[in-house]
Protein backbone atom coordinates (compact mmCIF):
# COMPACT_ATOMS: atom_id res chain seq x y z
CA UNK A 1 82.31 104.33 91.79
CA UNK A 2 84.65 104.42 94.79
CA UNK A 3 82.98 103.38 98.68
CA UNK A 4 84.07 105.58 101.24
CA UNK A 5 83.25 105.81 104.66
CA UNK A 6 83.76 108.73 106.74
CA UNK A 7 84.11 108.84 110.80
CA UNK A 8 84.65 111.96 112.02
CA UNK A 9 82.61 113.68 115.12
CA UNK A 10 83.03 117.26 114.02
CA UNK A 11 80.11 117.78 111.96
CA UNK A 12 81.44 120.41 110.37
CA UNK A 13 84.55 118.53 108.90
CA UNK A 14 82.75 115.89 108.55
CA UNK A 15 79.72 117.48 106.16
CA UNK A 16 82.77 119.22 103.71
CA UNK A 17 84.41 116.04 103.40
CA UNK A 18 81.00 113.97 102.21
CA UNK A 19 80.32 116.80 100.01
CA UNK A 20 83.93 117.26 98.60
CA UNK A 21 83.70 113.23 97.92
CA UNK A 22 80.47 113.23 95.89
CA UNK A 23 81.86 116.09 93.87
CA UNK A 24 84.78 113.93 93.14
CA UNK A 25 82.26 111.20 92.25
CA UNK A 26 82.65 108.77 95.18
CA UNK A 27 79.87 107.13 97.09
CA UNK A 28 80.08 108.06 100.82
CA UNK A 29 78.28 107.24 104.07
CA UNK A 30 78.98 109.37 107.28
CA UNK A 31 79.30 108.17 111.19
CA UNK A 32 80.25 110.11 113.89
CA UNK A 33 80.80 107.18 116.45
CA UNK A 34 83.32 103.97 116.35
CA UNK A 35 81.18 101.37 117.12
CA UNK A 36 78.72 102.37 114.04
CA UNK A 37 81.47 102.65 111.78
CA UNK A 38 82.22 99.05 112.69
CA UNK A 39 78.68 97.99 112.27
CA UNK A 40 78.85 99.30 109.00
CA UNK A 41 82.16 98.14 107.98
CA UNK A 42 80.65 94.89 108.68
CA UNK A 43 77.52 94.79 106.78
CA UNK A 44 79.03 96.92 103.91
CA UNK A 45 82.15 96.71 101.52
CA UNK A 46 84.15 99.84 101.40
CA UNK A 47 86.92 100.95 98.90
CA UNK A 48 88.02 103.23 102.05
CA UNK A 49 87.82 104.62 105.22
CA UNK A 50 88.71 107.85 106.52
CA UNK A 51 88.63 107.85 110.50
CA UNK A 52 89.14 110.90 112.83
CA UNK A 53 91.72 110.03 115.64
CA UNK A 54 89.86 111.21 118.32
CA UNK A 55 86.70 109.89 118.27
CA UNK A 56 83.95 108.93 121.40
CA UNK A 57 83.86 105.68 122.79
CA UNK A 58 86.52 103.82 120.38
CA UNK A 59 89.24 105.89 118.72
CA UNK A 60 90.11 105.97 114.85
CA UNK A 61 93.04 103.41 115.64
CA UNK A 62 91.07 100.74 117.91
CA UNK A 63 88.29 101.19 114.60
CA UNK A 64 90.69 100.57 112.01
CA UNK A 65 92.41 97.81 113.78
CA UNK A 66 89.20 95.98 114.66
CA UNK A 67 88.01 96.38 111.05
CA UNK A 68 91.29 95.03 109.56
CA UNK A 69 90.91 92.03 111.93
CA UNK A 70 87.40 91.19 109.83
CA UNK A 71 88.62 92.44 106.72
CA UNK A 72 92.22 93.10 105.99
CA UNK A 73 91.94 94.12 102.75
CA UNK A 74 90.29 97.25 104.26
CA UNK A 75 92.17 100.76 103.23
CA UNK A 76 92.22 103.42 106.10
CA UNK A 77 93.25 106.75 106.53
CA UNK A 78 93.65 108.36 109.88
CA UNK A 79 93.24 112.20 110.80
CA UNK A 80 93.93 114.49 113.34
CA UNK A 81 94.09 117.93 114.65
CA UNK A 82 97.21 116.64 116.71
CA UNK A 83 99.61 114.74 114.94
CA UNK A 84 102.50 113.15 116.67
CA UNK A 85 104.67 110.86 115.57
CA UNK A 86 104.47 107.57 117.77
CA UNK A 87 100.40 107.69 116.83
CA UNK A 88 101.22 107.94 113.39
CA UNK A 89 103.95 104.85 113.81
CA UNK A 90 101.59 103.15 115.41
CA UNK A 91 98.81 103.82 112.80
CA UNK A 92 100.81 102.14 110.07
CA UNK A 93 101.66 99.62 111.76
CA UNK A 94 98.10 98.02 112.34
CA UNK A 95 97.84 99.25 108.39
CA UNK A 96 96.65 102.21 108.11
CA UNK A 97 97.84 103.81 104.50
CA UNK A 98 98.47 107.31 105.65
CA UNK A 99 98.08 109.63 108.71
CA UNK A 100 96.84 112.99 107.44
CA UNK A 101 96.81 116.36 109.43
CA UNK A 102 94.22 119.32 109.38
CA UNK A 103 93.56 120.97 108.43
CA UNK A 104 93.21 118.48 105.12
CA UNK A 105 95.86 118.77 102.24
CA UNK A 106 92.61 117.76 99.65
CA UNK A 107 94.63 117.16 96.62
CA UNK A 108 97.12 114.64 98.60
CA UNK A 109 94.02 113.31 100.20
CA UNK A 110 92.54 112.93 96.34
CA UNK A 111 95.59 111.29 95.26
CA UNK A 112 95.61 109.33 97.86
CA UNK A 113 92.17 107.69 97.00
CA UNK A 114 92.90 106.87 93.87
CA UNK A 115 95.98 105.02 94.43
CA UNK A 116 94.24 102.93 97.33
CA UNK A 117 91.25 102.29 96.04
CA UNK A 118 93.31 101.23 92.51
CA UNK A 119 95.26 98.89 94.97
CA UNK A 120 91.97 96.98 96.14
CA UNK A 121 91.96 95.36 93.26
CA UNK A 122 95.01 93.84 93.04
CA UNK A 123 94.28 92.33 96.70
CA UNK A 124 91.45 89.95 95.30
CA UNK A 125 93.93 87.35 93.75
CA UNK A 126 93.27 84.53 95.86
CA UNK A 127 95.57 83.11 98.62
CA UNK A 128 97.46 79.55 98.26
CA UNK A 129 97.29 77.03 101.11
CA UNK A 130 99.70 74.31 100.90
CA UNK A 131 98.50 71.46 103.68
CA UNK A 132 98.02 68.23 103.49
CA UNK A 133 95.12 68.82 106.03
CA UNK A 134 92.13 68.56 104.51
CA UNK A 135 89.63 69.71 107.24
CA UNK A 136 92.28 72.69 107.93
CA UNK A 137 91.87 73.37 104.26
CA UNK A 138 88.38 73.34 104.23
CA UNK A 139 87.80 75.51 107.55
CA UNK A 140 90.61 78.08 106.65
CA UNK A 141 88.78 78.72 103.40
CA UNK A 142 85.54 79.06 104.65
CA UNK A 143 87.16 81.86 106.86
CA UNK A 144 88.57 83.71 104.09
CA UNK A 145 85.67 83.62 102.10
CA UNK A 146 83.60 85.21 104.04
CA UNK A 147 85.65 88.09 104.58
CA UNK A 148 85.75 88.19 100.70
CA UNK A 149 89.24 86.95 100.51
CA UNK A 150 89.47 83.99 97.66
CA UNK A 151 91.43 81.09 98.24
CA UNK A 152 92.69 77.78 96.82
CA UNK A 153 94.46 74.74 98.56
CA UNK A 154 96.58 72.13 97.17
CA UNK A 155 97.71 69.15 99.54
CA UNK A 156 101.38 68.92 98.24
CA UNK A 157 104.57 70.94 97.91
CA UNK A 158 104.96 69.75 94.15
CA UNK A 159 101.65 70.85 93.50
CA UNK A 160 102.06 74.00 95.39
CA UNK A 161 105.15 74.69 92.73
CA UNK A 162 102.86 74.02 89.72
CA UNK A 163 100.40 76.03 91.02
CA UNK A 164 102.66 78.88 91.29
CA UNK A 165 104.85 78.50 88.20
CA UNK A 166 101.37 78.33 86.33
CA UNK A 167 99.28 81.52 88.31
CA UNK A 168 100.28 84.70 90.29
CA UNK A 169 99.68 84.76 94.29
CA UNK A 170 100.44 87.42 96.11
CA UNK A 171 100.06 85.49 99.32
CA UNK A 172 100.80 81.01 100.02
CA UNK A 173 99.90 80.02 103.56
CA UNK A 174 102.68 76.97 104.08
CA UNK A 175 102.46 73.90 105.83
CA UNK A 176 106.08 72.48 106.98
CA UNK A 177 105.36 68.94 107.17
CA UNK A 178 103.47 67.05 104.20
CA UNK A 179 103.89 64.27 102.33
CA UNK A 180 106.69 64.35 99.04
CA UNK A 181 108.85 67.65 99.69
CA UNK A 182 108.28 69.57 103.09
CA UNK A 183 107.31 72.93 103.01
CA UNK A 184 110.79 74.46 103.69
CA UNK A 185 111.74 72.42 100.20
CA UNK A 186 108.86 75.00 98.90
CA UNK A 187 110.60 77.77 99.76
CA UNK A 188 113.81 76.51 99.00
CA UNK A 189 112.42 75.79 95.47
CA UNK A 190 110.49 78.90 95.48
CA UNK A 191 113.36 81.32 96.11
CA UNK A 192 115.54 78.95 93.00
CA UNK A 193 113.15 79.53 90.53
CA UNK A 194 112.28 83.13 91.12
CA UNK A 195 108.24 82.36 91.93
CA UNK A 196 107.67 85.65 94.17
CA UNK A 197 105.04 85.31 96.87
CA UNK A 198 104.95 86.31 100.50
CA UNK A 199 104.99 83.23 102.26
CA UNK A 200 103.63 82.54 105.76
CA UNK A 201 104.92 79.22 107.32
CA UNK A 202 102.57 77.06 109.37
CA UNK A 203 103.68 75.02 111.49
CA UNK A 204 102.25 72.09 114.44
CA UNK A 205 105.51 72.52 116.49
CA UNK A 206 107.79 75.21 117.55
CA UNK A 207 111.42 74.84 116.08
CA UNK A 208 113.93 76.93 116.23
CA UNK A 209 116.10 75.03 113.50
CA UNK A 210 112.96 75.74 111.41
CA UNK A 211 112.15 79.56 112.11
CA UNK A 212 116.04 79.70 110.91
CA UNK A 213 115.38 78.06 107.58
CA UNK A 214 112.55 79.78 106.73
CA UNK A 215 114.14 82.92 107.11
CA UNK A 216 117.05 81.97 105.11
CA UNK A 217 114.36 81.04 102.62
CA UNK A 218 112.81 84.24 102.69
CA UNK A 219 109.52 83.55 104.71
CA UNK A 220 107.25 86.47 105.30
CA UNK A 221 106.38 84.85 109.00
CA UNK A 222 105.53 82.00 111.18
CA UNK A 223 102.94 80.78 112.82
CA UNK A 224 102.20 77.97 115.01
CA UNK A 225 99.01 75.28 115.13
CA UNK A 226 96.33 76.02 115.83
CA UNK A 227 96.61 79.47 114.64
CA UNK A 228 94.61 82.08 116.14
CA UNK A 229 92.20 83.65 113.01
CA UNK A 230 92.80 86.85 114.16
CA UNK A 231 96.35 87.00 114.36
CA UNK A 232 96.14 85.12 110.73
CA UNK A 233 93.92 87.40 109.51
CA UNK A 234 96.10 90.41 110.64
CA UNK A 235 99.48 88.85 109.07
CA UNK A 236 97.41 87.68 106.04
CA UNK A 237 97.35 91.55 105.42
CA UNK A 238 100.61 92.70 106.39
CA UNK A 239 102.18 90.19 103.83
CA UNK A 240 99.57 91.71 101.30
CA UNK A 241 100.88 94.98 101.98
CA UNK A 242 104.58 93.97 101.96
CA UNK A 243 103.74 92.36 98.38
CA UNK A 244 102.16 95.53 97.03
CA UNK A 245 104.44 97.84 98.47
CA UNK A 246 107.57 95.48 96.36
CA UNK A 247 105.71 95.59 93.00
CA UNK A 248 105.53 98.97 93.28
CA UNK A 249 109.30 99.55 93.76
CA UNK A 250 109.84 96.97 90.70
């Protein structure tokens, strides 16, 4: 049974919806204000939310934003009387799956549930992290677990390779320096033998030389030591999206 929240502040649209889902099958709580729906979001695992644009307080962009930041594997749809095109820009690009006008086009909206929620799944495989770190290992998992995201670490880029050859990642968080073959030998290696993951390069010291290479290698991104979980977080779902979004066009 599929989780949806809704967050709209017109009851009335916001009462059809709920009912329309539970006909469909889906279990659905209902919120009328930001700030709940975030409460909720945290305290509850959703296949989906649907969030009104204009909403009081917070709108359905600051929401959705905010809950990707604690869990990026979150789906969300925004809605609006007043669609415009720089809002919906702007509403994919903090990762919002669609922007949807009213009044609603249900059977798009329908399909549009099943093909996200489907997606969820596919967004458990855990994360690599390649560091020779050990208490950066250890703390970075911890983070990821609790926002239900699995992950594994390996201290080594030959390991890293084995790991990959043997099981499929979606995402590898990579260190650049460790001991044996650096982490822009991963890549290298990576991009030779066809292992396809999106691949976000960490890194204790800025280098231009080095943001070069990993582009040439195919990175996803870059990010510098200490990273800021948020911003991790945030790219940690992008490159899930980018990695979904290329198995689909296979």
């Amino acid at each position: 049974m599929k989780n949806i929240l809704i967050v709209e502040d017109e009851k009335s649209v916001r009462d059809s919806l709920r009912t329309w889902l539970v006909e469909l099958g889906c279990q659905v709580e209902v919120t009328s204000d930001g700030e709940e729906a975030l409460k909720q979001i945290s305290e509850k695992e959703f296949d989906l939310v649907i969030l009104d644009l204009r909403l009081p307080g917070k709108d359905g962009l600051q929401v959705l934003k905010e809950a990707r930041l604690k869990k990026p594997q979150l789906n969300g749809i925004i809605i609006t009387a007043y669609p415009a095109a720089a809002t919906m820009a702007e509403a994919m690009q903090i990762g919002a799956v669609d922007f949807l006008s009213k009044p609603i086009n249900l059977p798009k909206l329908e399909k549009l549930i099943q093909e996200k929620t489907e997606l969820v799944k596919l967004r458990v495989k855990p994360i690599l992290i390649v560091d020779d770190e050990e208490h950066f290992c250890r703390s970075l998992i911890k983070i990821l677990t609790v926002r239900k995201i699995p992950a594994k670490s390996v201290n080594r880029g030959e390991a890293a390779l084995e790991e990959l050859s043997s099981n499929p990642y979606d995402v590898v968080l990579l260190d650049v320096k460790m001991p044996g073959i650096s982490g822009i030998e991963v890549l290298k290696l990576m991009k030779e033998r066809g292992l396809k993951a999106e691949v976000i390069v960490l890194s204790g010291h800025a280098s231009l030389e080095t943001a070069v290479e990993i582009v040439k290698y195919g990175a996803y991104d870059y990010l510098l030591k200490p990273c800021d979980t948020d911003e991790l977080l945030l790219k940690i779902s992008n490159a899930y999206e980018q990695r979904l979004e290329k198995k689909k066009l296979r």
